[in-house]
PDB file of N, CA and C in Angstrom:
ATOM      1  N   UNK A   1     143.617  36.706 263.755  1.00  0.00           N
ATOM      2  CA  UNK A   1     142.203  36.871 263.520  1.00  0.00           C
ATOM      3  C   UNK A   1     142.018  37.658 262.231  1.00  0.00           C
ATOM      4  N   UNK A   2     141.102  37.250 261.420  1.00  0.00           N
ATOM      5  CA  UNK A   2     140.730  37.597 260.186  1.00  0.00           C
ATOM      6  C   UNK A   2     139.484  38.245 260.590  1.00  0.00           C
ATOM      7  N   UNK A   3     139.711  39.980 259.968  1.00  0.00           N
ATOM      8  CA  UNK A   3     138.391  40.686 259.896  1.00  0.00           C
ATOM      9  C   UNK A   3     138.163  40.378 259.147  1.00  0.00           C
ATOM     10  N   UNK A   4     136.807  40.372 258.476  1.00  0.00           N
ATOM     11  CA  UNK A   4     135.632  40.641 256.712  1.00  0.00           C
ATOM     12  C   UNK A   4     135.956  42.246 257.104  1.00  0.00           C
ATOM     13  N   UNK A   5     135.216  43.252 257.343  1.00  0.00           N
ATOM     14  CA  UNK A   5     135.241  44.061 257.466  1.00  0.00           C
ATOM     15  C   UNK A   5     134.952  44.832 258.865  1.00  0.00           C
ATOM     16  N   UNK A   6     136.286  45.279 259.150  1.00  0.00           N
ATOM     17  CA  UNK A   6     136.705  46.334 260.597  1.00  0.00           C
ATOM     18  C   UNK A   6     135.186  46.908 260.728  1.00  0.00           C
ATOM     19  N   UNK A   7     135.353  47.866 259.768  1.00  0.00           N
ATOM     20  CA  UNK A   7     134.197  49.031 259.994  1.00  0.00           C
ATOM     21  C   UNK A   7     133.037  49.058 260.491  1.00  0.00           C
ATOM     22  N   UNK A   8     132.507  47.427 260.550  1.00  0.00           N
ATOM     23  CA  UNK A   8     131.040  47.048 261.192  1.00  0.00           C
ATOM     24  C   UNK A   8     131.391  46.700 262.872  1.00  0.00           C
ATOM     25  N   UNK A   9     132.887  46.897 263.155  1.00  0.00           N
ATOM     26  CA  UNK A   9     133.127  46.468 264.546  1.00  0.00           C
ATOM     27  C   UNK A   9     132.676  47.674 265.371  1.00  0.00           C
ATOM     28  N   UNK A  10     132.105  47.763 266.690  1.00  0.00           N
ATOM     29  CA  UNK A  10     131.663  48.450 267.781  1.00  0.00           C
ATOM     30  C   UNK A  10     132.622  49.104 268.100  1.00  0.00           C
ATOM     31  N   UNK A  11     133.671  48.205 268.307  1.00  0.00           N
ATOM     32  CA  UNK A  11     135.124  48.451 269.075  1.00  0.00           C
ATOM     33  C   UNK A  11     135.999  47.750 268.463  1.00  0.00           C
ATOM     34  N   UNK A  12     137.559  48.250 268.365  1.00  0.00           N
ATOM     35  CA  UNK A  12     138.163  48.116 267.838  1.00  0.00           C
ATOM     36  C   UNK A  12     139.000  46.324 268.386  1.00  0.00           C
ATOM     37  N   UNK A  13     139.276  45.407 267.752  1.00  0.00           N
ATOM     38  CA  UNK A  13     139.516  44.192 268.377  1.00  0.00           C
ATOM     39  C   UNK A  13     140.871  44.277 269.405  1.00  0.00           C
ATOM     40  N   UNK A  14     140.267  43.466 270.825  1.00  0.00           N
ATOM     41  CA  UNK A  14     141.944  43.656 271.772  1.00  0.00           C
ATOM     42  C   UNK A  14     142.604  42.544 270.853  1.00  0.00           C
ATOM     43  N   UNK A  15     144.110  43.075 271.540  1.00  0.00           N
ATOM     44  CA  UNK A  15     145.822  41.829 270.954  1.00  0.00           C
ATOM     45  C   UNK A  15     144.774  40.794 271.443  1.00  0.00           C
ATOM     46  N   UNK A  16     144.414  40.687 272.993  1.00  0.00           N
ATOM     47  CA  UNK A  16     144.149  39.407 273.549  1.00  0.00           C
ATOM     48  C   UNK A  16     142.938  38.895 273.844  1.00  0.00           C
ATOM     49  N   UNK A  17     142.039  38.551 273.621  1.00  0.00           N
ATOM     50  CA  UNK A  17     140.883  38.013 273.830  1.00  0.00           C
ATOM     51  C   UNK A  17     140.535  36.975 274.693  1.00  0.00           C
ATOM     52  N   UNK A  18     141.314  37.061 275.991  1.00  0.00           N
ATOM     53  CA  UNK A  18     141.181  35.016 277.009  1.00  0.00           C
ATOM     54  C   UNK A  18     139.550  34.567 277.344  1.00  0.00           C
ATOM     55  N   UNK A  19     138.830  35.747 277.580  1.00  0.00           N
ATOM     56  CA  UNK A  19     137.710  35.715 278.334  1.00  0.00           C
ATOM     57  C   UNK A  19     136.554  35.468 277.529  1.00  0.00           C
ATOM     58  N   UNK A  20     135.574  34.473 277.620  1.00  0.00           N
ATOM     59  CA  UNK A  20     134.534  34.321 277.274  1.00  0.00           C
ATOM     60  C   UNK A  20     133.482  33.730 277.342  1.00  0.00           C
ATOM     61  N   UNK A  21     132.384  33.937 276.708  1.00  0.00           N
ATOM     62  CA  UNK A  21     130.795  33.010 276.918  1.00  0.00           C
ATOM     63  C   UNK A  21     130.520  32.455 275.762  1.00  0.00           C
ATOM     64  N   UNK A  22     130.150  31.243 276.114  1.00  0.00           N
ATOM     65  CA  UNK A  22     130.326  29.721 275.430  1.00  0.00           C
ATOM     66  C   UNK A  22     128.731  29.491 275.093  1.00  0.00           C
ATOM     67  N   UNK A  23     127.828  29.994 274.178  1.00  0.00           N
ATOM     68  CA  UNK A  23     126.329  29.420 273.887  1.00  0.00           C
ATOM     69  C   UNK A  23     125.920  28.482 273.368  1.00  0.00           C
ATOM     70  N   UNK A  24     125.369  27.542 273.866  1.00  0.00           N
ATOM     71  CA  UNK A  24     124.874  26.520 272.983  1.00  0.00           C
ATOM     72  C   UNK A  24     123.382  25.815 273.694  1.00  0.00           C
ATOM     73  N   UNK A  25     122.938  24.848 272.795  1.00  0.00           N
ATOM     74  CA  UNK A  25     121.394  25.104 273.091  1.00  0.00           C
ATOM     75  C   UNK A  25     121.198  24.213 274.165  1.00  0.00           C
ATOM     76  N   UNK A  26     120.035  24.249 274.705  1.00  0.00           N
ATOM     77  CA  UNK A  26     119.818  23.437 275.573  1.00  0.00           C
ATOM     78  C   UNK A  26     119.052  21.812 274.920  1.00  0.00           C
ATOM     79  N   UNK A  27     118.997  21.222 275.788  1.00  0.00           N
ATOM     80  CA  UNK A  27     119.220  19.487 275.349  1.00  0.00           C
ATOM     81  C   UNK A  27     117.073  19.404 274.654  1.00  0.00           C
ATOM     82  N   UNK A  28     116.279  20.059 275.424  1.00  0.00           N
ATOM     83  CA  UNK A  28     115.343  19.659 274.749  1.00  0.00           C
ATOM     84  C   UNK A  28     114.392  20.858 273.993  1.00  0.00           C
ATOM     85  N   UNK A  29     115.974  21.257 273.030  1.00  0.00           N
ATOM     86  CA  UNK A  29     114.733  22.699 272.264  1.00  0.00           C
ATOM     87  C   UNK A  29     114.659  21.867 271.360  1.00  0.00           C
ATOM     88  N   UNK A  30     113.700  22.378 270.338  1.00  0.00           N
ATOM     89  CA  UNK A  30     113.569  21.684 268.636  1.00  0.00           C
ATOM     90  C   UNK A  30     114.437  22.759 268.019  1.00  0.00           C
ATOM     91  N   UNK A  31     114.771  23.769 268.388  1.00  0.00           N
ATOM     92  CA  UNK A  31     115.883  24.484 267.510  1.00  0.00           C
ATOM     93  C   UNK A  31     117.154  23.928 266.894  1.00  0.00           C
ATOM     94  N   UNK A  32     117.865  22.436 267.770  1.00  0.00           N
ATOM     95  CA  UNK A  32     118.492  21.065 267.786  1.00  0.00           C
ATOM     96  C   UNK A  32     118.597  20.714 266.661  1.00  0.00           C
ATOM     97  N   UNK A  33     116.920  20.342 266.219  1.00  0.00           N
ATOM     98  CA  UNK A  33     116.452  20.374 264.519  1.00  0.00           C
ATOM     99  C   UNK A  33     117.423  21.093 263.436  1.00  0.00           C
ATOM    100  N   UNK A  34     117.534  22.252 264.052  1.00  0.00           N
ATOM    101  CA  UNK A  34     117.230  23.588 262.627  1.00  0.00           C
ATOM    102  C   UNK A  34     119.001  23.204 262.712  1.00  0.00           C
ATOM    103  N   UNK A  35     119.645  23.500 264.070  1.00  0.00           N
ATOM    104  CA  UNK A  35     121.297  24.250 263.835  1.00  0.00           C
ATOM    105  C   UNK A  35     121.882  22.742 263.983  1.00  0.00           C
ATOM    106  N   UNK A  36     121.924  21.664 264.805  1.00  0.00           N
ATOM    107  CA  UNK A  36     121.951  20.497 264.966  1.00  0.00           C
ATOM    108  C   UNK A  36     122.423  20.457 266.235  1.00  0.00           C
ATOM    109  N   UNK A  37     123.188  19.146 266.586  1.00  0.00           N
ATOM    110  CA  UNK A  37     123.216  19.060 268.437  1.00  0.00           C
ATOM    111  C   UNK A  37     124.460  20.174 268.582  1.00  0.00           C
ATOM    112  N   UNK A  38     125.752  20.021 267.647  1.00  0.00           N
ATOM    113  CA  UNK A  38     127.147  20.421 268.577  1.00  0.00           C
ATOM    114  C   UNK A  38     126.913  21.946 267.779  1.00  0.00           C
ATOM    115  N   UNK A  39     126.281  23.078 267.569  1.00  0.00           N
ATOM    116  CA  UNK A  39     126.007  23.853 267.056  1.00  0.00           C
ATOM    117  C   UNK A  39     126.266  25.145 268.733  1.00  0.00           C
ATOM    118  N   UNK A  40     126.917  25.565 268.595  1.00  0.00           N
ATOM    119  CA  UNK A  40     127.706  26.569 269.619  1.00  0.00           C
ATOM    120  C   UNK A  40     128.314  28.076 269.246  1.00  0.00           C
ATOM    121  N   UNK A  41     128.364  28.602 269.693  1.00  0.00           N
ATOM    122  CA  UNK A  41     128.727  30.663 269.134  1.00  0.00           C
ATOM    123  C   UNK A  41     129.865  30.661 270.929  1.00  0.00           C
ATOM    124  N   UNK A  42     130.578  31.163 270.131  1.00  0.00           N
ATOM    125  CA  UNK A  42     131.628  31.771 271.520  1.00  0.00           C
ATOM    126  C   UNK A  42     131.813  33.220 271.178  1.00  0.00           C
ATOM    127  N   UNK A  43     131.903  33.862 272.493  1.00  0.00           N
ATOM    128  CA  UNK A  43     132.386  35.467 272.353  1.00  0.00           C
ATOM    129  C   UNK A  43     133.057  35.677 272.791  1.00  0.00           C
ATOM    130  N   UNK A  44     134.019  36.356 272.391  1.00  0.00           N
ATOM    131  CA  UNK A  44     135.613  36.156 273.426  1.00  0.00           C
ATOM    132  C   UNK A  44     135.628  38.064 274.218  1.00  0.00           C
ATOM    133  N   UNK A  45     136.146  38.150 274.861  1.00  0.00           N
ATOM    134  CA  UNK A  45     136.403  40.013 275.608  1.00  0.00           C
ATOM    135  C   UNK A  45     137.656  39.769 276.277  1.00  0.00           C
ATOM    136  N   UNK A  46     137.958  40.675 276.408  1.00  0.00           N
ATOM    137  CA  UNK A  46     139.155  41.365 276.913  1.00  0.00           C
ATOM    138  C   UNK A  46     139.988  41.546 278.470  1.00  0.00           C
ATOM    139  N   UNK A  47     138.853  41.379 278.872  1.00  0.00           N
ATOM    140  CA  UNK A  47     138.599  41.268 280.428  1.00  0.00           C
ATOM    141  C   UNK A  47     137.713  40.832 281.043  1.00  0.00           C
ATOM    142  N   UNK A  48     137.855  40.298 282.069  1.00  0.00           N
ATOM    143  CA  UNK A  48     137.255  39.394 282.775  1.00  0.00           C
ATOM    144  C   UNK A  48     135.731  40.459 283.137  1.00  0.00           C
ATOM    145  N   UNK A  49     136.382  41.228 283.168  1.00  0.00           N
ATOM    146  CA  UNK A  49     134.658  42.024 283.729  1.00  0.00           C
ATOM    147  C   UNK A  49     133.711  42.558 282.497  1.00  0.00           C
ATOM    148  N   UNK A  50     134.440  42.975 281.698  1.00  0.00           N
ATOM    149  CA  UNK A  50     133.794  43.085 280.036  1.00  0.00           C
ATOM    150  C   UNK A  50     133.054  41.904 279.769  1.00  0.00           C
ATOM    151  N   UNK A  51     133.649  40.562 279.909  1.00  0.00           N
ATOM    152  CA  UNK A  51     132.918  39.485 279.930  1.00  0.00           C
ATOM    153  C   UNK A  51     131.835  39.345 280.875  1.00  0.00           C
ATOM    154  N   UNK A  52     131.448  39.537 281.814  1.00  0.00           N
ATOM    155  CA  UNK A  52     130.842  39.540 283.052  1.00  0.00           C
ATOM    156  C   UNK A  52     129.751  40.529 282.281  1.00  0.00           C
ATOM    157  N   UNK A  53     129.789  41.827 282.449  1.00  0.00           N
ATOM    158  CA  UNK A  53     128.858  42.409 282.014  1.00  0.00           C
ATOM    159  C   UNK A  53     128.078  42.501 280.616  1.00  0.00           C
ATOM    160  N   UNK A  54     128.876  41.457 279.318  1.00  0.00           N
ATOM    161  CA  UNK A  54     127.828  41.227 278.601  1.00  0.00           C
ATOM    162  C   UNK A  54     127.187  40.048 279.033  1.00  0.00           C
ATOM    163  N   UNK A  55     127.671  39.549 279.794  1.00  0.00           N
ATOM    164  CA  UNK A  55     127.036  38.056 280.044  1.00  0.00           C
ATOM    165  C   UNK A  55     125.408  38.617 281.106  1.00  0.00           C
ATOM    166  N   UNK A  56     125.840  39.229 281.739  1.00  0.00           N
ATOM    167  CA  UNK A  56     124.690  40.133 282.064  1.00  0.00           C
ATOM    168  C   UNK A  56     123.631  40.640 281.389  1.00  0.00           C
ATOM    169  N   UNK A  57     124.199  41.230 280.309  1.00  0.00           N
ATOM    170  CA  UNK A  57     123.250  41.866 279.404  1.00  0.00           C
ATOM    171  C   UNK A  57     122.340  40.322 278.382  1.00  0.00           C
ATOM    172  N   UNK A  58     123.250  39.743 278.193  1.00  0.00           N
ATOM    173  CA  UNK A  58     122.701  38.358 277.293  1.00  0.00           C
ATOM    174  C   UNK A  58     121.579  37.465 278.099  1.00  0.00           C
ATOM    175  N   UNK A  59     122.054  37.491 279.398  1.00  0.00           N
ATOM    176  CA  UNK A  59     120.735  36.662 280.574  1.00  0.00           C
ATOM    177  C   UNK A  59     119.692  37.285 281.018  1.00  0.00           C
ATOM    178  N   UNK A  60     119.712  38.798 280.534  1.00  0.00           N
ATOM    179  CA  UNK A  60     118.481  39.586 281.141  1.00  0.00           C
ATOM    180  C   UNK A  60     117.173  39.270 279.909  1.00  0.00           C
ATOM    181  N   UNK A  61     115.862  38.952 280.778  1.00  0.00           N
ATOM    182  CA  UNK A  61     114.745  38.947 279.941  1.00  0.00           C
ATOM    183  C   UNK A  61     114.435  40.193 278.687  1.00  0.00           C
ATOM    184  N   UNK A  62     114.040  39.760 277.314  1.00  0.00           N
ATOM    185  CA  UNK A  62     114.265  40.955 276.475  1.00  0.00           C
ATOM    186  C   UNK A  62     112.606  41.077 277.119  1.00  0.00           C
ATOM    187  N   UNK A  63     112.933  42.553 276.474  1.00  0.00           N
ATOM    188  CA  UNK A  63     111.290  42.969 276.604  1.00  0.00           C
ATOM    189  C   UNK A  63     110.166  42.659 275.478  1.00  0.00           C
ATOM    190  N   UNK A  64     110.717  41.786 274.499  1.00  0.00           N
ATOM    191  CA  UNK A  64     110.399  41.644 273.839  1.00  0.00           C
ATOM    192  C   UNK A  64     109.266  40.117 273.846  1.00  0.00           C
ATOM    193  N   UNK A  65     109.826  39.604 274.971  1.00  0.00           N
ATOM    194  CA  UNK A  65     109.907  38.116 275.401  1.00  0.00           C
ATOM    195  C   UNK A  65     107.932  38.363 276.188  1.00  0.00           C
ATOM    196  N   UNK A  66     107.245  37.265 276.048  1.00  0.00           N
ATOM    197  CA  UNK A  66     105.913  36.997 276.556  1.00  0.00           C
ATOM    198  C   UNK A  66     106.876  36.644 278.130  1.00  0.00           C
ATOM    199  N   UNK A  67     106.054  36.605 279.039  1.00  0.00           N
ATOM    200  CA  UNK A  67     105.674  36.909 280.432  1.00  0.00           C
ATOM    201  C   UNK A  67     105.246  34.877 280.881  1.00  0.00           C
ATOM    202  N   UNK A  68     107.179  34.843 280.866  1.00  0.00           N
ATOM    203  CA  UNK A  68     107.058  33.044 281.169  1.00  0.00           C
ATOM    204  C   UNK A  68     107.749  32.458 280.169  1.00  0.00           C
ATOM    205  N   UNK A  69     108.196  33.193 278.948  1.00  0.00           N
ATOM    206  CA  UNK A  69     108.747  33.225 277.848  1.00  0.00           C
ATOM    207  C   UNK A  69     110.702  32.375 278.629  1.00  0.00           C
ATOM    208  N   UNK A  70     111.230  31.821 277.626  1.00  0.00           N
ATOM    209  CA  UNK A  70     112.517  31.636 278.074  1.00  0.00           C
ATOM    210  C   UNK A  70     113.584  31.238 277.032  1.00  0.00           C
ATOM    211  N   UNK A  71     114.704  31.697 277.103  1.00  0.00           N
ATOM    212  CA  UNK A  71     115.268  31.133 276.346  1.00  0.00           C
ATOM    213  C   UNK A  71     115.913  30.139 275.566  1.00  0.00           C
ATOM    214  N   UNK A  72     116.324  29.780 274.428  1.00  0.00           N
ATOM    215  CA  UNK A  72     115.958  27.867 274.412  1.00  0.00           C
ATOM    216  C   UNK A  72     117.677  28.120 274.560  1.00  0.00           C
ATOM    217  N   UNK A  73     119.043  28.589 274.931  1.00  0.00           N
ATOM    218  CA  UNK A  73     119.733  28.742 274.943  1.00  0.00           C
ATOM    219  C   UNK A  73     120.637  28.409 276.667  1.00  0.00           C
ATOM    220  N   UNK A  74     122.193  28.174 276.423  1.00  0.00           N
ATOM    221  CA  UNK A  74     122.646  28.333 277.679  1.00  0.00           C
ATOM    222  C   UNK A  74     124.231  28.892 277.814  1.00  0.00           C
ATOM    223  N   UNK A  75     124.342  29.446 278.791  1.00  0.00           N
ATOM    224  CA  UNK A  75     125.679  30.549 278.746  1.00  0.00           C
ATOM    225  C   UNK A  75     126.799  30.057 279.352  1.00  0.00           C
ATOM    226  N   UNK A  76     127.889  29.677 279.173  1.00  0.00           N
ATOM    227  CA  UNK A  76     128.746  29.327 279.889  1.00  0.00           C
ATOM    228  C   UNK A  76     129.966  30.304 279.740  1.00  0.00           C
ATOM    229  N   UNK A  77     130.742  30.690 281.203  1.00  0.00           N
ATOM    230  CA  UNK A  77     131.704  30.820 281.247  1.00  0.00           C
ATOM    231  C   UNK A  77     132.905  30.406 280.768  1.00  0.00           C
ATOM    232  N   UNK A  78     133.878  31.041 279.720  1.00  0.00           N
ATOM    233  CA  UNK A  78     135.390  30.344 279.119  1.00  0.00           C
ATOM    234  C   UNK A  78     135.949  31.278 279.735  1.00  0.00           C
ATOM    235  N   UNK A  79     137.213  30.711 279.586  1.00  0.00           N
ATOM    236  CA  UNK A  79     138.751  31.095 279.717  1.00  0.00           C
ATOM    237  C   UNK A  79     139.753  30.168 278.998  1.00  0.00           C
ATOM    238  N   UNK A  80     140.392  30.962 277.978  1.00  0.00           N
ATOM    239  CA  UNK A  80     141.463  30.518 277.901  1.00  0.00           C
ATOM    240  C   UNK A  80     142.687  30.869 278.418  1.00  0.00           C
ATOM    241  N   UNK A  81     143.204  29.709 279.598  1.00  0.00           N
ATOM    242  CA  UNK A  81     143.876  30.385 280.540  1.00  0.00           C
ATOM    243  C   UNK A  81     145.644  30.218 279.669  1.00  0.00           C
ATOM    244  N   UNK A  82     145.867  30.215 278.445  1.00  0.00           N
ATOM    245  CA  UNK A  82     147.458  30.382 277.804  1.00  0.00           C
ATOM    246  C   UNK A  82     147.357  31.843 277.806  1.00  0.00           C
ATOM    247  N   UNK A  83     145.635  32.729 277.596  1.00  0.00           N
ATOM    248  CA  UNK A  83     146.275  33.922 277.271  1.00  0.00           C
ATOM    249  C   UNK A  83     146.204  34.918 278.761  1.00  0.00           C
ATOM    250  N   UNK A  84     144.922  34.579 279.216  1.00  0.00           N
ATOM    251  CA  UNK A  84     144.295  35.231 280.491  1.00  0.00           C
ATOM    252  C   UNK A  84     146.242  34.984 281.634  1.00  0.00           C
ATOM    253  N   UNK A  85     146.636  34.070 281.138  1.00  0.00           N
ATOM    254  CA  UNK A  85     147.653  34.073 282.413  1.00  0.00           C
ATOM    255  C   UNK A  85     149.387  34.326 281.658  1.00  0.00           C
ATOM    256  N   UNK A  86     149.097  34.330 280.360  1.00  0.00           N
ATOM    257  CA  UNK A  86     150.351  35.231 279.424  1.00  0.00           C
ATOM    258  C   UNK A  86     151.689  33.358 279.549  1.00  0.00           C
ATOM    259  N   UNK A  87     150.912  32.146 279.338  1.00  0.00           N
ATOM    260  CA  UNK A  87     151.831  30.877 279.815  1.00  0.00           C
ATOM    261  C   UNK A  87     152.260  30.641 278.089  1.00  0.00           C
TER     262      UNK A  87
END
């Protein structure tokens, strides 16, 4: 893995990264438009529960959001199980 620059990291990067959430948009936003159809962001963590609890934090309504408001987005669970299982 290639940093740009460490120093903007939160936390320092794990050796292993297996665990993660898979975003990509849902089938009838117009956002489709802007990024196009196969347009996807993955986040990889360290542990299975690190993963879990941002995935938590990413599905909770912002407060920022109108009242019925939703996101044009969808979260999926990864694993890459070569590293999560050391094969």
């Amino acid at each position: 893995m290639t940093i740009c620059h460490p120093h903007n990291l939160r936390q320092a990067p794990a050796e292993t990264r297996p665990y993660g959430i898979r975003i990509t948009l849902k089938r009838d936003t117009p956002f489709r438009r802007l990024l196009g159809d196969d347009w996807q962001k993955v986040h990889w963590y360290g542990t299975a529960h690190e993963r879990d609890a941002a995935l938590h934090l990413m599905t909770t309504q912002p407060g920022v959001y109108r009242v019925g408001d939703i996101a044009d987005v969808v979260f999926e669970k990864t694993e890459n199980l070569a590293e999560s299982r050391r094969l």
